[in-house]
Protein backbone atom coordinates (compact mmCIF):
# COMPACT_ATOMS: atom_id res chain seq x y z
CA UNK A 1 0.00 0.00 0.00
CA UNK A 2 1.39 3.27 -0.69
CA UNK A 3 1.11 6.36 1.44
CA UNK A 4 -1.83 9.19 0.32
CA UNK A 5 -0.39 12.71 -0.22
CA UNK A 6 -1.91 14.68 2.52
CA UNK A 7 -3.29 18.02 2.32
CA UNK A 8 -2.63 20.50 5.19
CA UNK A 9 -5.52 19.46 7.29
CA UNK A 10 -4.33 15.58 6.37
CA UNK A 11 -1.03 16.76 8.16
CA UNK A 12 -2.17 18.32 11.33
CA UNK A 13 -4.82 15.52 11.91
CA UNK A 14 -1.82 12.95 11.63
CA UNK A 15 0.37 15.48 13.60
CA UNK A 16 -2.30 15.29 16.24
CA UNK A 17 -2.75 11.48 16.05
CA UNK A 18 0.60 10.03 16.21
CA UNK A 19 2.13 13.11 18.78
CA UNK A 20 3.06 12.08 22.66
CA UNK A 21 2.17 15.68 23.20
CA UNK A 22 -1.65 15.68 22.37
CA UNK A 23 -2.63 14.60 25.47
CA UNK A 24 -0.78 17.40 27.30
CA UNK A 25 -2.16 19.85 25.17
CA UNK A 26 -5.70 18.77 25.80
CA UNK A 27 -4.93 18.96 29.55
CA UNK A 28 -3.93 22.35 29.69
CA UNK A 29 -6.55 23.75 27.30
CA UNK A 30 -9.37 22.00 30.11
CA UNK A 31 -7.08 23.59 32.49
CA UNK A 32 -7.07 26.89 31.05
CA UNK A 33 -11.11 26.69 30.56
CA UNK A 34 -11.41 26.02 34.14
CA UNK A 35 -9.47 28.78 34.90
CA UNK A 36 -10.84 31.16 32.94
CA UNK A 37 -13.98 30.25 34.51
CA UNK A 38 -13.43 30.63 37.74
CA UNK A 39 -11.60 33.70 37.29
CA UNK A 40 -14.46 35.63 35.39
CA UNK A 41 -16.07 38.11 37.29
CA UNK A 42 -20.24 37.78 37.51
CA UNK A 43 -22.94 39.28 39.61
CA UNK A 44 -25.97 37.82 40.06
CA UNK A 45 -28.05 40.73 39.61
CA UNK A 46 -26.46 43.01 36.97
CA UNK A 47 -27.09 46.70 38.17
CA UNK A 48 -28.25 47.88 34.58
CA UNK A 49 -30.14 51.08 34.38
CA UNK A 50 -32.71 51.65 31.58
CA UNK A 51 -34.12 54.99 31.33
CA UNK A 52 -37.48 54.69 30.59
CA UNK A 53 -41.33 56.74 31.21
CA UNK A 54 -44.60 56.42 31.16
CA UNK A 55 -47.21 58.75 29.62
CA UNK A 56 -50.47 58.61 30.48
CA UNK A 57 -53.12 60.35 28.66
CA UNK A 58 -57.20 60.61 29.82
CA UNK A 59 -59.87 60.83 27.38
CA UNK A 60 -63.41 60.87 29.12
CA UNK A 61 -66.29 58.81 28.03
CA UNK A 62 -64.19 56.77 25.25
CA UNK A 63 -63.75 53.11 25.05
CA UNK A 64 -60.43 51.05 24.42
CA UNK A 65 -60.49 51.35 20.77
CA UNK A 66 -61.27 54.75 20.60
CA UNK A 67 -58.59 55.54 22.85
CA UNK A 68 -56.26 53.04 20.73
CA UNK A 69 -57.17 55.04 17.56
CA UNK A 70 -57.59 58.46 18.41
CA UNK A 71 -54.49 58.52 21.09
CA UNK A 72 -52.63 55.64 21.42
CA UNK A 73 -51.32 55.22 17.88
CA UNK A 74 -50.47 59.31 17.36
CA UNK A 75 -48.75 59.28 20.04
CA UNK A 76 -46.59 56.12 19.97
CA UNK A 77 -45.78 57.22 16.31
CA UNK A 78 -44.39 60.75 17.19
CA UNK A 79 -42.63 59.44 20.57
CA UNK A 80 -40.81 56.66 18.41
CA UNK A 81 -39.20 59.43 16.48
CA UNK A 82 -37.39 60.98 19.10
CA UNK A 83 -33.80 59.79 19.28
CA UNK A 84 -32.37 57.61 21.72
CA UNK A 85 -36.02 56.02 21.85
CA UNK A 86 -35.34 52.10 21.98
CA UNK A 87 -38.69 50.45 22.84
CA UNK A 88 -42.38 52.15 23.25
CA UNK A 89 -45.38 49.90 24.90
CA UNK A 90 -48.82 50.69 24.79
CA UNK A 91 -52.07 49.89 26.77
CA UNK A 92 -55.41 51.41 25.60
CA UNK A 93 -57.97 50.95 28.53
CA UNK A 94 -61.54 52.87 29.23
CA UNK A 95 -61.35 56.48 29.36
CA UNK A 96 -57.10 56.21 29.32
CA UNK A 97 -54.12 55.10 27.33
CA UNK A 98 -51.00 54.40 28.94
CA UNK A 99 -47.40 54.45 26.94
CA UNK A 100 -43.99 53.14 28.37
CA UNK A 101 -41.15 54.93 26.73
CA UNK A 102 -37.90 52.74 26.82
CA UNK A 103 -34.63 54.78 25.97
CA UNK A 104 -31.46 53.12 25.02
CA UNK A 105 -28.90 52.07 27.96
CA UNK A 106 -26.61 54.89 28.61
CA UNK A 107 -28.96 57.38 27.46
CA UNK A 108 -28.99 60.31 29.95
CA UNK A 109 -32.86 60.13 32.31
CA UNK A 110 -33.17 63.91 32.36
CA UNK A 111 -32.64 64.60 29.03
CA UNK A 112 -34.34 61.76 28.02
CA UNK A 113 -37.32 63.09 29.99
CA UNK A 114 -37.09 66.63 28.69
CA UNK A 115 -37.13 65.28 25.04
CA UNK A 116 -40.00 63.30 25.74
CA UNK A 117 -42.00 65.66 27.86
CA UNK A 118 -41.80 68.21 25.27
CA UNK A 119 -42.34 65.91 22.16
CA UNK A 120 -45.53 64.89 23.97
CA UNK A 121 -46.67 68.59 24.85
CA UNK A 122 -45.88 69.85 21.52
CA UNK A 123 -47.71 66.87 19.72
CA UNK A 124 -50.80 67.77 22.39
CA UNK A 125 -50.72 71.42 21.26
CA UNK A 126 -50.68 70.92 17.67
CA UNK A 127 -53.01 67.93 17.07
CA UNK A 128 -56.31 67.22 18.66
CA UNK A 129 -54.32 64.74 21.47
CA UNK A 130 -55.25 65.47 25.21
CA UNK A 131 -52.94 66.90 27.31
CA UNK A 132 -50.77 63.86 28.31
CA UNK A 133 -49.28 63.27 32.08
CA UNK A 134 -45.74 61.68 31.84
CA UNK A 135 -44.10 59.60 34.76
């Protein structure tokens, strides 16, 4: 039987097969691993802080849809255009809509809060949207 011409992978595989030293190697990458694992710094409870808001805007003697429609969707439109916004979530109830504003992580929470406080006061004053009351 003659002896196949190995490509470069061929080679290493064979290096690997036939060495002394593979089993070494294969200890001190586990040992390595374990290591690293136990060296890692983790907390349990990340201390993350995500600016966020809620605005909350009445409108008497409509139902949920109504509210959806005529507030709900406006709003969460105009407040998704103002930068840094990362998430909005809506709830349209009886006589009031409620929207969660979630800014991205690192944004700043008082100018996040003025952006959105006069975003939602302008939109009020310009469109037929109730005064809103932001949290």
């Amino acid at each position: 039987m003659s002896n196949p011409k190995l490509n470069s992978a061929g080679r290493l595989a064979e290096l690997f097969v036939t060495s002394k030293l593979t089993m070494l190697f294969m200890l001190s990458c586990a040992l390595l691993g374990l290591l690293a694992v136990t060296l890692t710094p983790r907390e349990e409870n990340p201390q993350i802080v995500v600016p966020g808001a809620e605005v909350r805007v009445l409108l008497p003697g409509a139902s949920a849809e109504e509210v959806e429609e005529l507030v709900i969707r406006p709003l969460e439109s105009i407040v998704k255009q103002i930068p840094g916004v990362d998430h909005t979530y809506a709830t349209a109830m009886n006589l009031m809509g409620a929207l969660m504003v979630q800014f991205k992580v690192g944004e700043d929470k008082e100018k996040s809060l003025v952006k959105l406080s006069t975003t939602a006061y302008w939109a009020s004053a310009t469109s037929c949207l109730p005064m809103p009351a932001i949290r």
